[in-house]
Protein backbone atom coordinates (compact mmCIF):
# COMPACT_ATOMS: atom_id res chain seq x y z
CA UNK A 1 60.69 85.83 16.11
CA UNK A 2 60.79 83.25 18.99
CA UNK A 3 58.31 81.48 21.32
CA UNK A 4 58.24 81.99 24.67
CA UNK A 5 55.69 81.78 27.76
CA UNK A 6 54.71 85.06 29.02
CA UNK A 7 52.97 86.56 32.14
CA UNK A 8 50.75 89.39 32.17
CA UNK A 9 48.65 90.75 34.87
CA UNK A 10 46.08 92.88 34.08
CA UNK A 11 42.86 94.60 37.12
CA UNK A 12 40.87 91.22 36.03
CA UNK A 13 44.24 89.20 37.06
CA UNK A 14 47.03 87.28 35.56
CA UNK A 15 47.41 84.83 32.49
CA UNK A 16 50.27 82.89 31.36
CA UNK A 17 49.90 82.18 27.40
CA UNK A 18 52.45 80.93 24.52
CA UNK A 19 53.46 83.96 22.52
CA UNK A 20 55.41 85.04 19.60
CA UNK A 21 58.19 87.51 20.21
CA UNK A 22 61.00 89.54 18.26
CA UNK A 23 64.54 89.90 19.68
CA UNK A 24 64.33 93.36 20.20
CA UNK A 25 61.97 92.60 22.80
CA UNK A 26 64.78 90.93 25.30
CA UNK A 27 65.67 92.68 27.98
CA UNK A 28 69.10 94.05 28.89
CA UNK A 29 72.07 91.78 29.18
CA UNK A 30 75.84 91.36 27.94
CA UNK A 31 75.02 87.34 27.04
CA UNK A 32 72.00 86.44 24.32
CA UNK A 33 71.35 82.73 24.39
CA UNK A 34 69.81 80.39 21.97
CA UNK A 35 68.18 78.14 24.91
CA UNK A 36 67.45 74.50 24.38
CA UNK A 37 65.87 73.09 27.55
CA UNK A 38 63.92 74.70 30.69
CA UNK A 39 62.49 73.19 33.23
CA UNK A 40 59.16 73.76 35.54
CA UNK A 41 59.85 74.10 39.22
CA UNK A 42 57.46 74.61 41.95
CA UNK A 43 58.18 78.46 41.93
CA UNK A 44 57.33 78.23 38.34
CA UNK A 45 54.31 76.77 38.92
CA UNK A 46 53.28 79.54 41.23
CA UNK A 47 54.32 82.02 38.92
CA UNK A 48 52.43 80.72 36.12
CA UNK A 49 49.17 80.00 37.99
CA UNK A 50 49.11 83.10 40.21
CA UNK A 51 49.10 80.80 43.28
CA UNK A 52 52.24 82.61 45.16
CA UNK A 53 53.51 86.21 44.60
CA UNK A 54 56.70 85.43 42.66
CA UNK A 55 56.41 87.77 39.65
CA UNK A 56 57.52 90.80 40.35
CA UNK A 57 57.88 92.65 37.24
CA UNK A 58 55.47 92.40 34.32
CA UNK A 59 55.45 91.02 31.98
CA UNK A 60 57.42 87.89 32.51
CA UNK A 61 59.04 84.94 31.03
CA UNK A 62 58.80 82.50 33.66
CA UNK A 63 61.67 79.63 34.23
CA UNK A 64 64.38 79.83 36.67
CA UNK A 65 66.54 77.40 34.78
CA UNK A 66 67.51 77.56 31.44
CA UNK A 67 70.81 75.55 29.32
CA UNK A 68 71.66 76.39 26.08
CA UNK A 69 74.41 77.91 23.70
CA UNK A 70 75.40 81.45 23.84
CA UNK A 71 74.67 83.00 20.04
CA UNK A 72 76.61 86.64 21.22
CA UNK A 73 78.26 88.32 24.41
CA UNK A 74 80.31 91.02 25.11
CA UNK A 75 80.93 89.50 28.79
CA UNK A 76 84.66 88.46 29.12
CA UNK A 77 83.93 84.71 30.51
CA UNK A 78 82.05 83.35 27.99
CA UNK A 79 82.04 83.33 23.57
CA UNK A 80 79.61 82.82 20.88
CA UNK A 81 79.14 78.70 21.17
CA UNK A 82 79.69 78.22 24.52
CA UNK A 83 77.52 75.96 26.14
CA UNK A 84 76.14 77.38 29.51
CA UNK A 85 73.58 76.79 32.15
CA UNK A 86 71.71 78.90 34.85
CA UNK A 87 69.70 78.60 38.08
CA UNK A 88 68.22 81.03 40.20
CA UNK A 89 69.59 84.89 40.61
CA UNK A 90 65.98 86.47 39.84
CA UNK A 91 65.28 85.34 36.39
CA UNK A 92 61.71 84.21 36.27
CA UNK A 93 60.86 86.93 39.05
CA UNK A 94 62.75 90.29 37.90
CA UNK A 95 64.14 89.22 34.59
CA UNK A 96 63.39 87.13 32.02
CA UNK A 97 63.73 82.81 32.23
CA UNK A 98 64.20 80.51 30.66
CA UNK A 99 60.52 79.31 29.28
CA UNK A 100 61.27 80.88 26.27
CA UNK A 101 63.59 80.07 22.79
CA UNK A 102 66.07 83.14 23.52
CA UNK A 103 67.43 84.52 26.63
CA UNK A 104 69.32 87.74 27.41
CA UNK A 105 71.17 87.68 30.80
CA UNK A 106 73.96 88.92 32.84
CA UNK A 107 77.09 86.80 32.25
CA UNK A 108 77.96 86.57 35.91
CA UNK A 109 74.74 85.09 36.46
CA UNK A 110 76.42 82.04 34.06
CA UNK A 111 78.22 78.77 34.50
CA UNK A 112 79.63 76.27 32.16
CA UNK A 113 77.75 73.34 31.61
CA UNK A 114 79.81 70.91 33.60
CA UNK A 115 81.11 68.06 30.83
CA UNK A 116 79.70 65.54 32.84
CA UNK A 117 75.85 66.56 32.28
CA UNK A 118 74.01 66.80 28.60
CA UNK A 119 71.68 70.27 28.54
CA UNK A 120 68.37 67.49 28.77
CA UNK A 121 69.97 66.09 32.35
CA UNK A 122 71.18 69.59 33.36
CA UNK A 123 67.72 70.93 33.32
CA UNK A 124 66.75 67.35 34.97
CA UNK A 125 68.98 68.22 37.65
CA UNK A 126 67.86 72.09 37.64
CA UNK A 127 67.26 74.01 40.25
CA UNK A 128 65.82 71.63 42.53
CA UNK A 129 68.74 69.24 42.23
CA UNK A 130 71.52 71.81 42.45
CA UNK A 131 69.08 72.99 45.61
CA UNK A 132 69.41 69.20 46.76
CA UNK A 133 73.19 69.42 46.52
CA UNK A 134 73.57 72.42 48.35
CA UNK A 135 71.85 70.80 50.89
CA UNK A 136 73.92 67.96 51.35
CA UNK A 137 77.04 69.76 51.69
CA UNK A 138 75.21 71.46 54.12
CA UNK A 139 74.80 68.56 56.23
CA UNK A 140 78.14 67.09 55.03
CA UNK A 141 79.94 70.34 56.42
CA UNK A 142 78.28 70.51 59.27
CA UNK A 143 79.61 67.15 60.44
CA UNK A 144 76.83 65.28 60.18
CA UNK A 145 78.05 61.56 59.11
CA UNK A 146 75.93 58.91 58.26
CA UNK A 147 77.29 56.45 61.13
CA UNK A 148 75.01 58.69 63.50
CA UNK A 149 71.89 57.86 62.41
CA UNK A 150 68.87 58.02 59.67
CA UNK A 151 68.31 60.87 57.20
CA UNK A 152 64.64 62.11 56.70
CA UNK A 153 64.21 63.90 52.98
CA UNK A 154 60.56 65.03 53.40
CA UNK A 155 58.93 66.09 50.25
CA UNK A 156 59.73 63.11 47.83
CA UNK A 157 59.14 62.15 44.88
CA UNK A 158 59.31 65.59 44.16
CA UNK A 159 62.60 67.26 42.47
CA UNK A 160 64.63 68.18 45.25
CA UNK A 161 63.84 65.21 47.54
CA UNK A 162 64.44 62.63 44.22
CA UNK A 163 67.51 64.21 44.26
CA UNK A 164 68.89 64.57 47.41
CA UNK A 165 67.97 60.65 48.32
CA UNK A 166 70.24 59.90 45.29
CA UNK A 167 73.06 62.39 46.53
CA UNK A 168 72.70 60.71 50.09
CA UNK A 169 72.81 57.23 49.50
CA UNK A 170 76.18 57.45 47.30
CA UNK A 171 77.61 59.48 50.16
CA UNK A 172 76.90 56.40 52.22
CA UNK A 173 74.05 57.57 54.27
CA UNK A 174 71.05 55.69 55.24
CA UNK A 175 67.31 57.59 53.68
CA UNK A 176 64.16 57.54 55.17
CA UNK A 177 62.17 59.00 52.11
CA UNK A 178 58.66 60.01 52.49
CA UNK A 179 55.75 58.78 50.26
CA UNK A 180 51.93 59.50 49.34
CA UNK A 181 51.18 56.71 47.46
CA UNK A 182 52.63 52.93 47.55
CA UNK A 183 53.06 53.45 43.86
CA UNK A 184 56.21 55.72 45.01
CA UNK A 185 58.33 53.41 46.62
CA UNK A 186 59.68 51.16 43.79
CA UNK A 187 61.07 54.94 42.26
CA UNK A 188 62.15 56.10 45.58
CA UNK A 189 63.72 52.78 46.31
CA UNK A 190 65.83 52.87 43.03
CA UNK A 191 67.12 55.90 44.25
CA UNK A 192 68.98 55.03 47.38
CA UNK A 193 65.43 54.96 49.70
CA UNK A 194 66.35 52.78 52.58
CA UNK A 195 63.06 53.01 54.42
CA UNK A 196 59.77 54.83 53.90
CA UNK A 197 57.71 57.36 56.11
CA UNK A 198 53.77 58.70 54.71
CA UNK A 199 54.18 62.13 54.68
CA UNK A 200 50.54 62.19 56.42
CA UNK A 201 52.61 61.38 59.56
CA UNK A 202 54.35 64.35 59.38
CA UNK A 203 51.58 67.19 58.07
CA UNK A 204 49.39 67.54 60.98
CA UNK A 205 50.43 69.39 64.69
CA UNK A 206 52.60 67.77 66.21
CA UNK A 207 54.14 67.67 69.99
CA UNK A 208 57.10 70.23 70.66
CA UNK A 209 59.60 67.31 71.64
CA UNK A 210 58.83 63.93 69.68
CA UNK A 211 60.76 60.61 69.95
CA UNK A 212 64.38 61.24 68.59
CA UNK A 213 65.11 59.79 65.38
CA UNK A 214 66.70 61.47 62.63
CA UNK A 215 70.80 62.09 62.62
CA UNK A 216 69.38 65.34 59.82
CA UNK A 217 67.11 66.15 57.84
CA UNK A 218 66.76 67.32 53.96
CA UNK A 219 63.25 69.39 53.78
CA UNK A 220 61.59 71.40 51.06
CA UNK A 221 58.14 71.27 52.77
CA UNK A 222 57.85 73.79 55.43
CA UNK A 223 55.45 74.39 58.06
CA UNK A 224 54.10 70.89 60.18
CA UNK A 225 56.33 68.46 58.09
CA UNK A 226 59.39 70.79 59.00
CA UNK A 227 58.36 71.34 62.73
CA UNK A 228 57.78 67.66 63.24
CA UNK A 229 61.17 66.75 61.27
CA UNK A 230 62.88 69.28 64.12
CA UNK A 231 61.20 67.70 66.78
CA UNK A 232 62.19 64.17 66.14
CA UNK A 233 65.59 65.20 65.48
CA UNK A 234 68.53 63.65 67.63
CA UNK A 235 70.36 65.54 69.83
CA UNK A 236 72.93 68.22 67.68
CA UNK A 237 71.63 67.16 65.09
CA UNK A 238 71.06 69.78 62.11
CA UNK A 239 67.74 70.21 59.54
CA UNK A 240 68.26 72.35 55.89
CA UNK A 241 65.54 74.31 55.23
CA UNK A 242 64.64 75.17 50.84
CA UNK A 243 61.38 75.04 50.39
CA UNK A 244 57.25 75.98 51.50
CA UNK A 245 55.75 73.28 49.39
CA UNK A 246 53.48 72.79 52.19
CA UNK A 247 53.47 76.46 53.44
CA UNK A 248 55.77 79.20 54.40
CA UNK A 249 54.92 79.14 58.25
CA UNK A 250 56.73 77.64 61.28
CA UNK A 251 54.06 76.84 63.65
CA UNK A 252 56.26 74.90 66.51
CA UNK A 253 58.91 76.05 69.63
CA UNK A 254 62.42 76.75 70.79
CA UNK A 255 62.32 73.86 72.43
CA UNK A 256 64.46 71.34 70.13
CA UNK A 257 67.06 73.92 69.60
CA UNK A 258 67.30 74.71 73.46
CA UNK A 259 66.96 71.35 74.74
CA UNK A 260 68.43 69.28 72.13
CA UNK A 261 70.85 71.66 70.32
CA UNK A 262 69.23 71.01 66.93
CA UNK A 263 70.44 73.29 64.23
CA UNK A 264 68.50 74.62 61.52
CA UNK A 265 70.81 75.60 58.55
CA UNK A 266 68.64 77.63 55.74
CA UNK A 267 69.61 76.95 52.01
CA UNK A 268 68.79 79.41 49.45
CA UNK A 269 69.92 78.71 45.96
CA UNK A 270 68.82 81.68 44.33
CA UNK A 271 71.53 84.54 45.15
CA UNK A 272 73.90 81.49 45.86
CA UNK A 273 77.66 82.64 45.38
CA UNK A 274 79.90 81.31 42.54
CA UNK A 275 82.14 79.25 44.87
CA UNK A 276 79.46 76.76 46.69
CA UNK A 277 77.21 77.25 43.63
CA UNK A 278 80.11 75.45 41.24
CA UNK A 279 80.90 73.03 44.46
CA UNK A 280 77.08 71.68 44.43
CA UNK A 281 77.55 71.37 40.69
CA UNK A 282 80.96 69.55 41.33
CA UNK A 283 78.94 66.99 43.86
CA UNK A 284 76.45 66.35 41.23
CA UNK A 285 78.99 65.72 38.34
CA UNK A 286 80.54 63.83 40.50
CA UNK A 287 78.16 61.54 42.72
CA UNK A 288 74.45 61.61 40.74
CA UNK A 289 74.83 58.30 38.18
CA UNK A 290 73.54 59.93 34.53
CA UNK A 291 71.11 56.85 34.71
CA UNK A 292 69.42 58.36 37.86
CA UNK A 293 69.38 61.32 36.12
CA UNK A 294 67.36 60.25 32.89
CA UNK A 295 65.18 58.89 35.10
CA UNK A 296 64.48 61.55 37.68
CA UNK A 297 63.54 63.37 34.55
CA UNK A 298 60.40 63.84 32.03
CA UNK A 299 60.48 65.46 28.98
CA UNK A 300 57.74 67.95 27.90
CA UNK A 301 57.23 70.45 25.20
CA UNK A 302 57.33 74.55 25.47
CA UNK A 303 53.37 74.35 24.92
CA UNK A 304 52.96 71.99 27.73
CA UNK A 305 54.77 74.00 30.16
CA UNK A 306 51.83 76.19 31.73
CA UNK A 307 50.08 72.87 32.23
CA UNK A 308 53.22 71.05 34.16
CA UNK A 309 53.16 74.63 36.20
CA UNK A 310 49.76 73.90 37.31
CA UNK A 311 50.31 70.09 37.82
CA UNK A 312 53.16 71.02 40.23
CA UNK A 313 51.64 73.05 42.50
CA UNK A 314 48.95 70.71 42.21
CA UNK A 315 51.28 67.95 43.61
CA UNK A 316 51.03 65.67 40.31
CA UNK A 317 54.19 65.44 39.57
CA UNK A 318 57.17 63.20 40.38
CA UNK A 319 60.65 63.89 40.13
CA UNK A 320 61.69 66.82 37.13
CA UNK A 321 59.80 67.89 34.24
CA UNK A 322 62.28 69.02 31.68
CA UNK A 323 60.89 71.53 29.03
CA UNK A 324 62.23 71.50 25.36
CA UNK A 325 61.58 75.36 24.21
CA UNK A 326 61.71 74.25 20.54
CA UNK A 327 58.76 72.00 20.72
């Protein structure tokens, strides 16, 4: 037997409760993993409290990251004790995550854990950092360099945003982070935060064409704070696109794409191929300082995990919440 979170939804609705199950309960897979940490992203959070549609298939372990040790496989790439980590490809949606003590999945689904990370700072990094990563190679490739200008990264603290200020600053660019308390800006300024913005300036309607500013932009807030963020944009400059914290619309015009040849480059994580997958990983073994992960990240335990689901959608959270399954 192992614990695990599970989903059910029933006429009355859904609940998310810490359960007992056996092995022969796992679904299909060629890798079974002993898992040692999870983590609690914002899609978890919806998919724990019922807020968004992300289950899909019930029940559900929820968890779209998971690291641990594989205990069998029949998959080619990987052995009994090998240490590997996943992100993404359905798992917490249409298979089972992480949130749980075991884990049966599709080996291609798998990487290594890169040597530079321990499992805890994997899952600190999770999905929102390697989401963060992919998004500054976006810019990076591009040709966005940091001698034309300011960065925005909407949506700090939070994980991606914590992130991708600490990914940005390294690769010499200047951050404007944004902030909804002053209490935010000593933790956003250890990160690489050059310069502050309230994210209240940035929620509400907005003009079509604002005063140029930002050389790109990092976003995982959607709706007003992305259609502002496009609209102050500089000319040919380029926005990535991950996330709805703030909602899933796009309430604004053509008219900085048109006018000012702003680019919008989406960034999905989830169904991310192996070779930019492992080349976001390679960026953040390469350019996130272990220190800045340890303290991007806070530890909880497998029965606090449905409340960190509710606190993040709630907004009460800062940076990564790391879940250890065995406690």
């Amino acid at each position: 037997m192992f614990s695990a979170i599970l989903i059910n939804k029933n006429d009355d609705g859904q609940s998310a409760e810490l359960v007992q199950l056996d092995e022969s309960q796992l679904p299909e897979g060629d890798v079974t993993i002993d898992v040692a940490y999870s983590s609690i992203n914002y899609k978890d959070g919806l998919a724990m409290t019922g807020a968004g549609p992300v289950v899909r298939k019930w029940p559900m372990v929820p968890g779209i990251d998971l690291v641990g040790t594989v205990s069998e496989s029949s998959n080619s790439e990987f052995k009994a004790g090998d240490s590997v980590l996943l992100n993404g490809w359905g798992v917490g949606e249409l298979h089972w995550g992480g949130l749980s003590q075991k884990a049966r999945l599709n080996g291609d689904w798998l990487i290594p854990l890169p040597k530079a990370f321990t499992g805890k700072q994997a899952m600190a990094i999770g999905t929102a950092g390697y989401t963060a990563a992919l998004s500054v190679d976006a810019l990076i490739n591009f040709g966005v360099t940091p001698d034309q200008g300011e960065i925005l990264v909407p949506g700090t603290p939070g994980g991606v945003g914590s992130v991708a200020t600490a990914l940005l600053k390294k690769a010499g660019y200047t951050v404007v982070a944004s902030f909804g308390d002053e209490s935010e800006k000593e933790y956003l300024t250890k990160l690489g935060a050059a310069d502050f913005i309230h994210r209240d300036e940035l929620s509400e309607k907005g003009k079509p064409l604002q005063k140029e500013r930002w050389a790109g932009v990092i976003d995982s807030v959607g709706s007003h704070t992305l259609v502002n963020a496009i609209a102050q944009t500089k000319y040919r400059g380029a926005v990535t696109e991950c996330g709805l914290a703030q909602g899933a619309d796009l309430p604004g015009t053509v008219m900085p794409f048109i006018l000012r040849g702003v680019s919008l480059l989406g960034i999905d994580s989830v169904m991310c191929p192996k070779g930019p997958r492992m080349a976001a990983w390679d960026r953040l073994a390469k350019d996130l300082d272990p220190a800045m992960v340890d303290m991007i990240g806070a530890e909880r335990g497998l029965t606090e995990a449905i409340e960190a689901g509710a606190d993040i959608v709630a907004g009460r959270i800062r940076g990564r919440v790391i879940i250890d399954v065995n406690r």
